[in-house]
PDB file of N, CA and C in Angstrom:
ATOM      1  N   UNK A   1       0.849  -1.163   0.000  1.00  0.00           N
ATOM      2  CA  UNK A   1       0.000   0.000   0.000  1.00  0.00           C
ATOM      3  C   UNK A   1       0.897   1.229   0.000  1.00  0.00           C
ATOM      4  N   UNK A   2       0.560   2.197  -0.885  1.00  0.00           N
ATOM      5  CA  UNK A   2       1.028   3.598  -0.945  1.00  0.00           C
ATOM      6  C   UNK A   2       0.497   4.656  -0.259  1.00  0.00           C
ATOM      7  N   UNK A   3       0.660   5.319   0.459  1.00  0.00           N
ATOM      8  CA  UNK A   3       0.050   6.521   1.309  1.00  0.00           C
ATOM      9  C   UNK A   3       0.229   7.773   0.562  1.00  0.00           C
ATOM     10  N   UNK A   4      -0.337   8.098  -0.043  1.00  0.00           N
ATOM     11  CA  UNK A   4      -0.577   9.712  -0.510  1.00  0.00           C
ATOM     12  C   UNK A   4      -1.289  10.721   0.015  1.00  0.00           C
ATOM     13  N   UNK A   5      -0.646  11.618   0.815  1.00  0.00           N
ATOM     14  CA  UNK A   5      -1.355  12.631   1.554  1.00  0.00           C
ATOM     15  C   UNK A   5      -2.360  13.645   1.326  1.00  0.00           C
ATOM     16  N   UNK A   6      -2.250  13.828  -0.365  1.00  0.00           N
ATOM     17  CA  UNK A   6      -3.313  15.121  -0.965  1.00  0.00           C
ATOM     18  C   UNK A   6      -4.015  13.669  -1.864  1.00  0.00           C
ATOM     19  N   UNK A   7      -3.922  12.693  -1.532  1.00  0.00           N
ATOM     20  CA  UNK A   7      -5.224  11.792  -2.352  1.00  0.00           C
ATOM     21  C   UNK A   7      -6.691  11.819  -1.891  1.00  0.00           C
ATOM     22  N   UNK A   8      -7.668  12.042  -2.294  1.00  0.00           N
ATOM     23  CA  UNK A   8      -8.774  12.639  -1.992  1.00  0.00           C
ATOM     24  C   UNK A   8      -9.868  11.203  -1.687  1.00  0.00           C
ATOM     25  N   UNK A   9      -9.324   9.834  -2.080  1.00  0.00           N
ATOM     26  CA  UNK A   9     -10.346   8.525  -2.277  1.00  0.00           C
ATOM     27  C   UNK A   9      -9.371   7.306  -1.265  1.00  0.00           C
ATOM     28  N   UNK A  10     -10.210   6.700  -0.667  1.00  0.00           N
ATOM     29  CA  UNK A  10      -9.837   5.807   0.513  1.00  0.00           C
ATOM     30  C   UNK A  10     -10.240   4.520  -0.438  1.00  0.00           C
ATOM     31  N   UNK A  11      -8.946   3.666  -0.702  1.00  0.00           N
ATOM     32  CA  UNK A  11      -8.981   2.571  -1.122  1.00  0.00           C
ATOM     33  C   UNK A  11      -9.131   1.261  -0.720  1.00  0.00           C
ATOM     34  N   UNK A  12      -9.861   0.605  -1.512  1.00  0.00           N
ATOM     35  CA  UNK A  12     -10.797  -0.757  -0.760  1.00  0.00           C
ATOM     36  C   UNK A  12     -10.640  -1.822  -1.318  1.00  0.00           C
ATOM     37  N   UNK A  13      -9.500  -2.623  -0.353  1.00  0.00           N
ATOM     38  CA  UNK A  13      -8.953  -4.372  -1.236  1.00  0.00           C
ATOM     39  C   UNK A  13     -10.017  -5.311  -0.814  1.00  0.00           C
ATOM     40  N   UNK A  14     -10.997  -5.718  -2.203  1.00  0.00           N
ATOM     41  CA  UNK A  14     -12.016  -6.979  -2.361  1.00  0.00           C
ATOM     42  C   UNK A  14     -11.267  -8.070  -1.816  1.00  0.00           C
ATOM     43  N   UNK A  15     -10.284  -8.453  -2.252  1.00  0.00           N
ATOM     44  CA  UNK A  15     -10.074  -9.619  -1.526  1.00  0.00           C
ATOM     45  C   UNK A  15      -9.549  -9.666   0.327  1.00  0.00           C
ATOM     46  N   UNK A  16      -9.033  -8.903   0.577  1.00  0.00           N
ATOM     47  CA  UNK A  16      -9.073  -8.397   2.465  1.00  0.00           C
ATOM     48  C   UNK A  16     -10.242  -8.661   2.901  1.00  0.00           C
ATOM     49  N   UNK A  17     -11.032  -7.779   2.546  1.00  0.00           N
ATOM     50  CA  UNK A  17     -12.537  -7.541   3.092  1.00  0.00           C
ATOM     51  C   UNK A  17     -13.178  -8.892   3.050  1.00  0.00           C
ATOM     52  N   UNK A  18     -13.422  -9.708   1.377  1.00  0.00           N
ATOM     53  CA  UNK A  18     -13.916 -11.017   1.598  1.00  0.00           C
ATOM     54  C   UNK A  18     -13.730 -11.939   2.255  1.00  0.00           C
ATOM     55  N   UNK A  19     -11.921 -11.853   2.855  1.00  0.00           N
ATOM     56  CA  UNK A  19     -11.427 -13.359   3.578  1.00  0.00           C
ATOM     57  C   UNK A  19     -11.365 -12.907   4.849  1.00  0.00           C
ATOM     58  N   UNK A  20     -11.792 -11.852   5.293  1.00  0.00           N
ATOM     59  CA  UNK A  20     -12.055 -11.583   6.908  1.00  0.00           C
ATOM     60  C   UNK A  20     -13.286 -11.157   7.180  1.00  0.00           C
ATOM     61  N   UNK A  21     -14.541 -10.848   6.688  1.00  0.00           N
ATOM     62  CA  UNK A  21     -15.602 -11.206   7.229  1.00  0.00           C
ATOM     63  C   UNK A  21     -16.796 -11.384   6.108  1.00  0.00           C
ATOM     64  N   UNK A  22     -17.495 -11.819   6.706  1.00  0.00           N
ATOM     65  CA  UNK A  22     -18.941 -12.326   5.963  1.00  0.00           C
ATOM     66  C   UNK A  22     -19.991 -11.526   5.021  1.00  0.00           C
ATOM     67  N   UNK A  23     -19.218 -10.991   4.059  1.00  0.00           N
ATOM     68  CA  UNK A  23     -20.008 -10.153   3.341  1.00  0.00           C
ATOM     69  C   UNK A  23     -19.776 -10.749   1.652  1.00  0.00           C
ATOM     70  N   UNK A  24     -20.681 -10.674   1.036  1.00  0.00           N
ATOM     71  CA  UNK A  24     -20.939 -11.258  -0.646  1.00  0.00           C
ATOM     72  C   UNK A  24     -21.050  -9.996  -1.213  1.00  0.00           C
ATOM     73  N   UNK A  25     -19.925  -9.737  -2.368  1.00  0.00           N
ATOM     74  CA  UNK A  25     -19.839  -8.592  -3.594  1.00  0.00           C
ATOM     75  C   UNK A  25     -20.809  -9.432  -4.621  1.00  0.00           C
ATOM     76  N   UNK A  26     -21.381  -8.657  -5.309  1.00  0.00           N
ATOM     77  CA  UNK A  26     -22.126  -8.898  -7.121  1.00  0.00           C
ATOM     78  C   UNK A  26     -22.199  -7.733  -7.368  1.00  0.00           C
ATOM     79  N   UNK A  27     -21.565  -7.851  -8.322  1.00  0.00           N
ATOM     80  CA  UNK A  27     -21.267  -7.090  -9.924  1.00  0.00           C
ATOM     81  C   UNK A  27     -22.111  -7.071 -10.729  1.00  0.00           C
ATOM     82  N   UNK A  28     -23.153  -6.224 -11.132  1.00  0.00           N
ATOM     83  CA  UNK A  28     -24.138  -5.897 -12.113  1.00  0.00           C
ATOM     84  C   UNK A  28     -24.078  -4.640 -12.999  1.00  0.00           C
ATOM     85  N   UNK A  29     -23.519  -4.885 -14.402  1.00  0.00           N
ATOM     86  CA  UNK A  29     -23.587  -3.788 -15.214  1.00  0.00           C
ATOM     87  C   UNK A  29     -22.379  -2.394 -14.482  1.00  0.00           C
ATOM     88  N   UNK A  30     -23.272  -1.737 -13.847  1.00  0.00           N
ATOM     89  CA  UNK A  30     -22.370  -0.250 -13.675  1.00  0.00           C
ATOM     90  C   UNK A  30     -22.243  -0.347 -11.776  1.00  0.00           C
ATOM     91  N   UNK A  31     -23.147  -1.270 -11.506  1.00  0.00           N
ATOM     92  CA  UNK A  31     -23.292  -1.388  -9.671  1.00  0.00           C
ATOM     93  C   UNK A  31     -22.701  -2.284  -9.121  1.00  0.00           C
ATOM     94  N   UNK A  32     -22.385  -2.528  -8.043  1.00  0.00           N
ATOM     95  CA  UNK A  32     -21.422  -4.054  -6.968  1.00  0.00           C
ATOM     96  C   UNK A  32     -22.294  -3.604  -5.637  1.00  0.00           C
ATOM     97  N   UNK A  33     -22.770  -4.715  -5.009  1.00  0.00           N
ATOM     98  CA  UNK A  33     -23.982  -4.727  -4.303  1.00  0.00           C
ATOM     99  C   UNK A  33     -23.197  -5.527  -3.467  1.00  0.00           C
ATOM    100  N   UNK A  34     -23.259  -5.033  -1.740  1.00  0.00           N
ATOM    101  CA  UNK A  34     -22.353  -5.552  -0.659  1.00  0.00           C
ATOM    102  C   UNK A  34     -23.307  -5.810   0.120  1.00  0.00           C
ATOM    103  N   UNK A  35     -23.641  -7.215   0.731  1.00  0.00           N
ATOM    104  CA  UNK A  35     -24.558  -7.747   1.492  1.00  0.00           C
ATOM    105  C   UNK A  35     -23.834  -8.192   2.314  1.00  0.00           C
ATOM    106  N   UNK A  36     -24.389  -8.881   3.824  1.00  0.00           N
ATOM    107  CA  UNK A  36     -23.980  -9.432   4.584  1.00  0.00           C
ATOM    108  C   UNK A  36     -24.787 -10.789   4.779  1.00  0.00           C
ATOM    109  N   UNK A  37     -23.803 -11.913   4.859  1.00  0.00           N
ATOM    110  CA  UNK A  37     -24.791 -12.552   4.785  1.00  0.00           C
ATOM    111  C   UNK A  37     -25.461 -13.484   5.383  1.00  0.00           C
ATOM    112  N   UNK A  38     -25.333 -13.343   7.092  1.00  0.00           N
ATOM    113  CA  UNK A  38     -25.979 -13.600   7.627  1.00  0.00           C
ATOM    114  C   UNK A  38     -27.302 -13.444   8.145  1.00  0.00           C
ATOM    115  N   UNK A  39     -27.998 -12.062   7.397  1.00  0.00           N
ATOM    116  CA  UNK A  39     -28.862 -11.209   7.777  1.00  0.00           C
ATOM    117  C   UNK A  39     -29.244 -11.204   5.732  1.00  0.00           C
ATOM    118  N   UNK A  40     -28.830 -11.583   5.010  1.00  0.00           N
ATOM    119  CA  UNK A  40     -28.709 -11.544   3.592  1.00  0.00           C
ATOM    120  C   UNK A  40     -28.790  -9.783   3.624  1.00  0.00           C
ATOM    121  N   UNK A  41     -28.537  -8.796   4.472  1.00  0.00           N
ATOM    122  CA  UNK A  41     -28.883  -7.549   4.255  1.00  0.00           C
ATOM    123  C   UNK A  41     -28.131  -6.776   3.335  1.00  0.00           C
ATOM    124  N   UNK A  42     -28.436  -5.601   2.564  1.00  0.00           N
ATOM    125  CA  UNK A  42     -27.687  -5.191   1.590  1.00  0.00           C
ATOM    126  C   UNK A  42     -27.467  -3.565   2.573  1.00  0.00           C
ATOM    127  N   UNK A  43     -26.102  -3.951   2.387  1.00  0.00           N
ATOM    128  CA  UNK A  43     -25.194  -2.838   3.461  1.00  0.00           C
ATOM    129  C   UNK A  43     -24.119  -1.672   3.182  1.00  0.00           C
ATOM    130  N   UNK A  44     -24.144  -1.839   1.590  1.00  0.00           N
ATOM    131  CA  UNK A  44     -24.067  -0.506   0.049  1.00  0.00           C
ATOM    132  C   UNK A  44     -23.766  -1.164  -0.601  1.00  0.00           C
ATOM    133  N   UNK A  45     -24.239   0.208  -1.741  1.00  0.00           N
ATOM    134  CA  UNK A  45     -24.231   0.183  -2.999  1.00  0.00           C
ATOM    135  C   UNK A  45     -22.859   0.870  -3.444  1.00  0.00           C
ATOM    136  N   UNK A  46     -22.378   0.676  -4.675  1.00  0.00           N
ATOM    137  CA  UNK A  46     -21.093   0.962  -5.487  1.00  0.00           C
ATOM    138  C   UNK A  46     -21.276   0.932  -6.828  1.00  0.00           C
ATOM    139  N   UNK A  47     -20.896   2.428  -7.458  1.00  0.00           N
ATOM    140  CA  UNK A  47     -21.311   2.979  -8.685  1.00  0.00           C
ATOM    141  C   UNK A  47     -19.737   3.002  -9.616  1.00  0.00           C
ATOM    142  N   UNK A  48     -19.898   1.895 -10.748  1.00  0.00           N
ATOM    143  CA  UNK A  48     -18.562   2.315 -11.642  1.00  0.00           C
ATOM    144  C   UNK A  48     -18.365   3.815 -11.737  1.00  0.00           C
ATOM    145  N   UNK A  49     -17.497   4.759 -11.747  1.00  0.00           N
ATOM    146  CA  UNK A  49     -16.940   5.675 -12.255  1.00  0.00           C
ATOM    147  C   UNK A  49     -15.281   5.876 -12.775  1.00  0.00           C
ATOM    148  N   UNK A  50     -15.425   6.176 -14.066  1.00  0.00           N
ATOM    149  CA  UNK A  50     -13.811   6.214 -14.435  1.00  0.00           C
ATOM    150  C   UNK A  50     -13.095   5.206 -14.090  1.00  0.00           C
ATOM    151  N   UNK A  51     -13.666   3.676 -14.560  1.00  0.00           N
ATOM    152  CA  UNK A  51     -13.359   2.749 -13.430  1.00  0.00           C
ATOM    153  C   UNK A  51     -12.619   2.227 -12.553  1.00  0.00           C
ATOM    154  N   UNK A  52     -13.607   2.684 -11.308  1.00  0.00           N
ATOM    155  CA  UNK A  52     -13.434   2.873  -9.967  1.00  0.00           C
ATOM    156  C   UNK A  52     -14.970   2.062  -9.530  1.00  0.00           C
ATOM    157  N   UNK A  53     -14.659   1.524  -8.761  1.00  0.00           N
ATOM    158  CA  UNK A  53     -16.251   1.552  -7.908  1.00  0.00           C
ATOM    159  C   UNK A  53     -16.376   2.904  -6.683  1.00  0.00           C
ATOM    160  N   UNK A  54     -17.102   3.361  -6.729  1.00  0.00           N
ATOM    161  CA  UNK A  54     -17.378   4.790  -5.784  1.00  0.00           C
ATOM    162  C   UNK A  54     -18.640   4.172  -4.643  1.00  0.00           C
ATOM    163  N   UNK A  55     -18.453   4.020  -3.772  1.00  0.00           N
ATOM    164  CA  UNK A  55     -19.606   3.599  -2.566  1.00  0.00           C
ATOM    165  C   UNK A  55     -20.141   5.260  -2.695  1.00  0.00           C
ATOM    166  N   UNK A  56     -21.530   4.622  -2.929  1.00  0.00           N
ATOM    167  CA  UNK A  56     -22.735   5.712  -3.040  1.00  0.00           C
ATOM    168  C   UNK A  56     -23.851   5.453  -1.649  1.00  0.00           C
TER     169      UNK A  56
END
């Protein structure tokens, strides 16, 4: 990981997040839909931009 001090976006490793706790990514078209899934609850949404996913 690189630390850049005037970087304006907080970066988010899919695979970290998946192998330490219980949450399911899907990828649809322009959206990635983050559920949990013990509760199957949907816990955000994520919008392609400039591709990037942007949590909306």
């Amino acid at each position: 990981m690189l630390y850049v001090p005037d970087f304006s976006f907080n970066l988010f490793f899919i695979s970290k997040f998946l192998s330490s706790l219980n949450y399911k990514l899907t990828f649809s078209g322009l959206l990635c839909q983050i559920q949990e899934l013990s509760t199957m609850k949907i816990v955000g949404l994520a919008k392609l931009q400039q591709g990037l996913y942007h949590l909306v």
